[in-house]
C-alpha atoms as a PDB file:
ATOM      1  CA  UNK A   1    -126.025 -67.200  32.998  1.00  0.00           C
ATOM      2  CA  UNK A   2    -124.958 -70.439  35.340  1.00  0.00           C
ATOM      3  CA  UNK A   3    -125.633 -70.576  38.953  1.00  0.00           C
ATOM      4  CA  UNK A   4    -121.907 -69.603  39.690  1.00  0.00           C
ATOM      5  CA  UNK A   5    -122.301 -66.422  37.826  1.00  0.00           C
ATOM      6  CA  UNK A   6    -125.642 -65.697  39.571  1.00  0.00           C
ATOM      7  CA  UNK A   7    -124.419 -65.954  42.472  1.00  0.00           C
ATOM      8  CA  UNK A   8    -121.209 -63.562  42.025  1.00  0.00           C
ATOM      9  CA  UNK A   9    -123.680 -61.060  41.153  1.00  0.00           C
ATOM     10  CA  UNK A  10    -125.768 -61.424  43.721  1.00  0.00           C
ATOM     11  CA  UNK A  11    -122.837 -60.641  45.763  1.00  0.00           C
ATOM     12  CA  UNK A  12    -121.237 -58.008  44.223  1.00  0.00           C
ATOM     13  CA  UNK A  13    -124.924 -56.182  44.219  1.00  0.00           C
ATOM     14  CA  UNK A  14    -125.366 -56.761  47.925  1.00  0.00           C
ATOM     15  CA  UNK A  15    -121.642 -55.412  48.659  1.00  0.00           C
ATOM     16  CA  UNK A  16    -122.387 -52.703  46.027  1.00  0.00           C
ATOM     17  CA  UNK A  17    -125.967 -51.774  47.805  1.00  0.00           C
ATOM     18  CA  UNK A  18    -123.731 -52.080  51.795  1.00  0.00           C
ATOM     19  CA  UNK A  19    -121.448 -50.092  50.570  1.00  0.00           C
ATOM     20  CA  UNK A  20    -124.199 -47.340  49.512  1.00  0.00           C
ATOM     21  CA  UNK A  21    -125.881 -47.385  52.992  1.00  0.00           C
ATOM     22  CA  UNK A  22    -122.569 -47.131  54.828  1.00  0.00           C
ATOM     23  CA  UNK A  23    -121.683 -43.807  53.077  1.00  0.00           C
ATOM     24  CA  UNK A  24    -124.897 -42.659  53.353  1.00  0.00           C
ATOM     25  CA  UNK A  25    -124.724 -43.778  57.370  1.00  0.00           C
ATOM     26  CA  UNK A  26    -121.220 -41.877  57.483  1.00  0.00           C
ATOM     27  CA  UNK A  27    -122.712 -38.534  55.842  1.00  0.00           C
ATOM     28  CA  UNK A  28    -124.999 -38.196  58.327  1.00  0.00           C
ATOM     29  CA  UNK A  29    -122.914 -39.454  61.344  1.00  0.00           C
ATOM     30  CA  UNK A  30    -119.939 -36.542  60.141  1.00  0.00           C
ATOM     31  CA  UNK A  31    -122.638 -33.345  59.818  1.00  0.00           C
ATOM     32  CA  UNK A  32    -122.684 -31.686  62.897  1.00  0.00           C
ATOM     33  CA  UNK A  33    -126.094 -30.541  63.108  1.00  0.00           C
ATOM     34  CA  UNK A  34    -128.034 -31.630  60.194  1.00  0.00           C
ATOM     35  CA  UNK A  35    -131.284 -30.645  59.034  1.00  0.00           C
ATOM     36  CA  UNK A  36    -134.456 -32.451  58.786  1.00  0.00           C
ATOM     37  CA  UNK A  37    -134.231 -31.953  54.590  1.00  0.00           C
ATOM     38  CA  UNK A  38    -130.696 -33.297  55.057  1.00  0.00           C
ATOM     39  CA  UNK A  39    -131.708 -36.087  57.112  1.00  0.00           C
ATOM     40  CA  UNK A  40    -134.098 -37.131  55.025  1.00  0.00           C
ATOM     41  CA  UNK A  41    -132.927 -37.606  51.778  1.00  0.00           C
ATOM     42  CA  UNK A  42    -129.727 -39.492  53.425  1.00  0.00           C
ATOM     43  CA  UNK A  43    -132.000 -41.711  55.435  1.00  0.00           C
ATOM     44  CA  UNK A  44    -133.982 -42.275  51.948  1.00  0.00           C
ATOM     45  CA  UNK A  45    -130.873 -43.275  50.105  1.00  0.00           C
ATOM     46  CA  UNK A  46    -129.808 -45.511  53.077  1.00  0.00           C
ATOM     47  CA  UNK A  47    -132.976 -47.308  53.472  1.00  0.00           C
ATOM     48  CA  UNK A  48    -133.395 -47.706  49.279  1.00  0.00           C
ATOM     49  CA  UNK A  49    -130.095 -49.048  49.237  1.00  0.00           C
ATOM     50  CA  UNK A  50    -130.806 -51.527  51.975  1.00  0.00           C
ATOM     51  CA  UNK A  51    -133.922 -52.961  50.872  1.00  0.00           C
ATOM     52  CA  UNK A  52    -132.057 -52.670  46.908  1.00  0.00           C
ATOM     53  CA  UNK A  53    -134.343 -50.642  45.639  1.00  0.00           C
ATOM     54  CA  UNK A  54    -133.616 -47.805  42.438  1.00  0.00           C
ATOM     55  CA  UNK A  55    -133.462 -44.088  43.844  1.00  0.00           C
ATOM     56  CA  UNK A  56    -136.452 -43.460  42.216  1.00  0.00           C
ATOM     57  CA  UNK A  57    -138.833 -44.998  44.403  1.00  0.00           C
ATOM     58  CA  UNK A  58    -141.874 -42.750  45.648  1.00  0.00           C
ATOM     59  CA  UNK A  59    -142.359 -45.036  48.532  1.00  0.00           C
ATOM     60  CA  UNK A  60    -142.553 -43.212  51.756  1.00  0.00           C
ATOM     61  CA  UNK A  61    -143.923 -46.035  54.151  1.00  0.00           C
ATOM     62  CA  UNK A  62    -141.178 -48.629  55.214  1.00  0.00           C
ATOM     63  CA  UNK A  63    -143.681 -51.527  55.671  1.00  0.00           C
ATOM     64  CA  UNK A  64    -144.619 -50.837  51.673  1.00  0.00           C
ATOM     65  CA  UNK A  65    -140.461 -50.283  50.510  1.00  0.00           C
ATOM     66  CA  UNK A  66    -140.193 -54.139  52.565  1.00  0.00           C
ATOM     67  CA  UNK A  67    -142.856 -55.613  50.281  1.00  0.00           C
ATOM     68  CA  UNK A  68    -141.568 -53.830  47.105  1.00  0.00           C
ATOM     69  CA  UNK A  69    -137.867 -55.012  48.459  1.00  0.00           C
ATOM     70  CA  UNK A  70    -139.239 -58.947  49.086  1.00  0.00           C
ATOM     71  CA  UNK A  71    -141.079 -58.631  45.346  1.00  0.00           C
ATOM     72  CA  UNK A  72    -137.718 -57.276  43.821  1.00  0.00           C
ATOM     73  CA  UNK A  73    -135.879 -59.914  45.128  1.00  0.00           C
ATOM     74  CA  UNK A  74    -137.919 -62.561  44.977  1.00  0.00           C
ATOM     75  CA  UNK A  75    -139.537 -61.497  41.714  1.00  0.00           C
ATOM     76  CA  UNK A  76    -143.208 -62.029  42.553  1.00  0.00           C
ATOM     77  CA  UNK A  77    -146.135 -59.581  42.815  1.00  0.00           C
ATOM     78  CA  UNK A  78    -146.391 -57.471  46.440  1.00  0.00           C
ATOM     79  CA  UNK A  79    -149.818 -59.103  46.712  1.00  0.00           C
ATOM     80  CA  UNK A  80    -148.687 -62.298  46.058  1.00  0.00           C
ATOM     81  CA  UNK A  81    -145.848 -62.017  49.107  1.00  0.00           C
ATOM     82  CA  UNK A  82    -148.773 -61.000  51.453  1.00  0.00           C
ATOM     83  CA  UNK A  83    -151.209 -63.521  50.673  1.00  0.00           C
ATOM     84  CA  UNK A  84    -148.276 -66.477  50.627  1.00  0.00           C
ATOM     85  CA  UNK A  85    -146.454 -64.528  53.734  1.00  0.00           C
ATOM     86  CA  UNK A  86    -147.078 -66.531  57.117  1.00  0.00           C
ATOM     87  CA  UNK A  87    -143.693 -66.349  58.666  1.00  0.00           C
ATOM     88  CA  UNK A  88    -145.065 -68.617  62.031  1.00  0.00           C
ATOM     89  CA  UNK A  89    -141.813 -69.159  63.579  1.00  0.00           C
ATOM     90  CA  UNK A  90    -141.829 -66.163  64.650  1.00  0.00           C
ATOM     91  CA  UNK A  91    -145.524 -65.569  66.432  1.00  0.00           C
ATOM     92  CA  UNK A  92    -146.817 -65.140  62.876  1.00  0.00           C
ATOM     93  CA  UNK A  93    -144.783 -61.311  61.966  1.00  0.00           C
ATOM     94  CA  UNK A  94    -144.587 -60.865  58.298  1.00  0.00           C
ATOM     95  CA  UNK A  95    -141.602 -60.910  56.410  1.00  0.00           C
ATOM     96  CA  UNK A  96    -142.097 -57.198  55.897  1.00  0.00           C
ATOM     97  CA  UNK A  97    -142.867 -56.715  59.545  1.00  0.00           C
ATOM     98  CA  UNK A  98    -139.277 -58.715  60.305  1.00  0.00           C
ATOM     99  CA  UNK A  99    -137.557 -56.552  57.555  1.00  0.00           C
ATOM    100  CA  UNK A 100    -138.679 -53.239  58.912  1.00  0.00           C
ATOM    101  CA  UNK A 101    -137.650 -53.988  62.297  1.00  0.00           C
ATOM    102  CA  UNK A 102    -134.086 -55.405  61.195  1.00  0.00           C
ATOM    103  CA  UNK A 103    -134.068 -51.934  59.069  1.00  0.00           C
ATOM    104  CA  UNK A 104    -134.725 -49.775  62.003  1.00  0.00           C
ATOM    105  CA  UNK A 105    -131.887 -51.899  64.440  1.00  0.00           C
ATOM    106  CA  UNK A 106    -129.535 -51.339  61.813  1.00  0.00           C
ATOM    107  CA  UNK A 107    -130.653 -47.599  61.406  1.00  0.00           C
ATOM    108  CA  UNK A 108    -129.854 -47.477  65.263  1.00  0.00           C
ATOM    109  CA  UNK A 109    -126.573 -48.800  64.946  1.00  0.00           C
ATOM    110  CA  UNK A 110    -125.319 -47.875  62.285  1.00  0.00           C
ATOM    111  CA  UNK A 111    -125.894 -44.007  63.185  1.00  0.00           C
ATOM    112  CA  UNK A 112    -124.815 -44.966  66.880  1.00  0.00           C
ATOM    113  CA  UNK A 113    -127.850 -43.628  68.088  1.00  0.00           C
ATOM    114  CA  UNK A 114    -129.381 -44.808  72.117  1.00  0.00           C
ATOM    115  CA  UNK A 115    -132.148 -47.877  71.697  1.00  0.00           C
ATOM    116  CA  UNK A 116    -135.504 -46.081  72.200  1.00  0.00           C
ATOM    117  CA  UNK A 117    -137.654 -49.565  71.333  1.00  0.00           C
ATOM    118  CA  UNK A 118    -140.820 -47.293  72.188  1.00  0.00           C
ATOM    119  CA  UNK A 119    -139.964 -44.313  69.725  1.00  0.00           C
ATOM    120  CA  UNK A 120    -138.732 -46.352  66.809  1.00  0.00           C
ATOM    121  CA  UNK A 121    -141.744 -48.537  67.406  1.00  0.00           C
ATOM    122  CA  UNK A 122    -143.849 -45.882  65.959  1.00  0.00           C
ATOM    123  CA  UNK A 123    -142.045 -45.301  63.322  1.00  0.00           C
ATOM    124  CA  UNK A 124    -143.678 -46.150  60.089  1.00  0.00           C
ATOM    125  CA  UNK A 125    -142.578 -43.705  57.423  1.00  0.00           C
ATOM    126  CA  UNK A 126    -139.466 -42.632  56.370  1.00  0.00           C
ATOM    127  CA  UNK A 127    -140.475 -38.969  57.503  1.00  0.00           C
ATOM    128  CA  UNK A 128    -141.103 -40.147  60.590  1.00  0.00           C
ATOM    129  CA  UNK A 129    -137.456 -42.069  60.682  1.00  0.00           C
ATOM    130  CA  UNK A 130    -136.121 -38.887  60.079  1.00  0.00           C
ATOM    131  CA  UNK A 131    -138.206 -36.745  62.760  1.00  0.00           C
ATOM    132  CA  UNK A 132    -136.558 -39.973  65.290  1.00  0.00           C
ATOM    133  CA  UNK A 133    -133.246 -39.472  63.786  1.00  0.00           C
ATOM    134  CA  UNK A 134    -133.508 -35.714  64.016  1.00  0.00           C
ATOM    135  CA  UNK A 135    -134.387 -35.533  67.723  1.00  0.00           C
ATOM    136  CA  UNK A 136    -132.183 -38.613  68.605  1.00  0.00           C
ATOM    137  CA  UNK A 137    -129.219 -36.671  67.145  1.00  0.00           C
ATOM    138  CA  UNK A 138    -130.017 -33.292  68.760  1.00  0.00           C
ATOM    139  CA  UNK A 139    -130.099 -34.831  72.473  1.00  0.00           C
ATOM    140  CA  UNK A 140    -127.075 -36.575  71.413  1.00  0.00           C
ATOM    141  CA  UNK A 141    -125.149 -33.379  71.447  1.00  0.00           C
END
């Protein structure tokens, strides 16, 4: 495979895995009052297809789908990105620090949910994305 071809599947797999998250985005945005269960696996499907990872990931802690994204994409070893990862433009954050925070903006926006920089902050699971989702959706309405 040439560079040219590479690259046209590169693209069509990050279109394919946008295209994923924004349905996944809509379902939730167009249920009225979803449940947590609901939420979940949505938000789980959304954040896989972000970080292009297969459905069958276990992963439940977003800092640990970041590294498994960086090593898919980069094809290198998790331990290898942490021990080479010393992003210092940026006071030193991680790559999977900067990826987890990008995730959670685009969570935000994407569901048109209110900035709450000191909830999501805590946030470091995806069952804990869901309990912020959950309650940011119920004092929506």
């Amino acid at each position: 495979m040439n560079i040219e071809e590479r690259k046209k599947l590169v693209a069509r797999l990050l279109f394919a895995s946008q295209q994923t998250a924004m349905e996944e985005a809509e379902q939730i945005k167009k249920q009225p009052q979803p449940t947590r269960d609901f939420l979940y696996k949505h938000l789980r499907n959304y954040v896989l297809a972000k970080y292009l990872l297969p459905k069958d990931c276990q992963e439940d802690h977003i800092k640990e789908l970041a590294v498994l994204s960086l090593a898919r994409t980069m094809k290198l070893d998790k331990d290898v990105i942490r021990n080479l990862d010393q992003a210092t433009p940026c006071d030193h954050a991680t790559s999977e620090s900067t990826k987890k925070v990008l995730l959670l903006y685009a969570v935000q926006t994407d569901l048109g949910l209110k900035p709450a920089a000191e909830k999501l902050a805590k946030v470091e699971t995806l069952t804990e994305l869901t309990e912020y989702v959950y309650d940011s959706l119920k004092n929506k309405n």
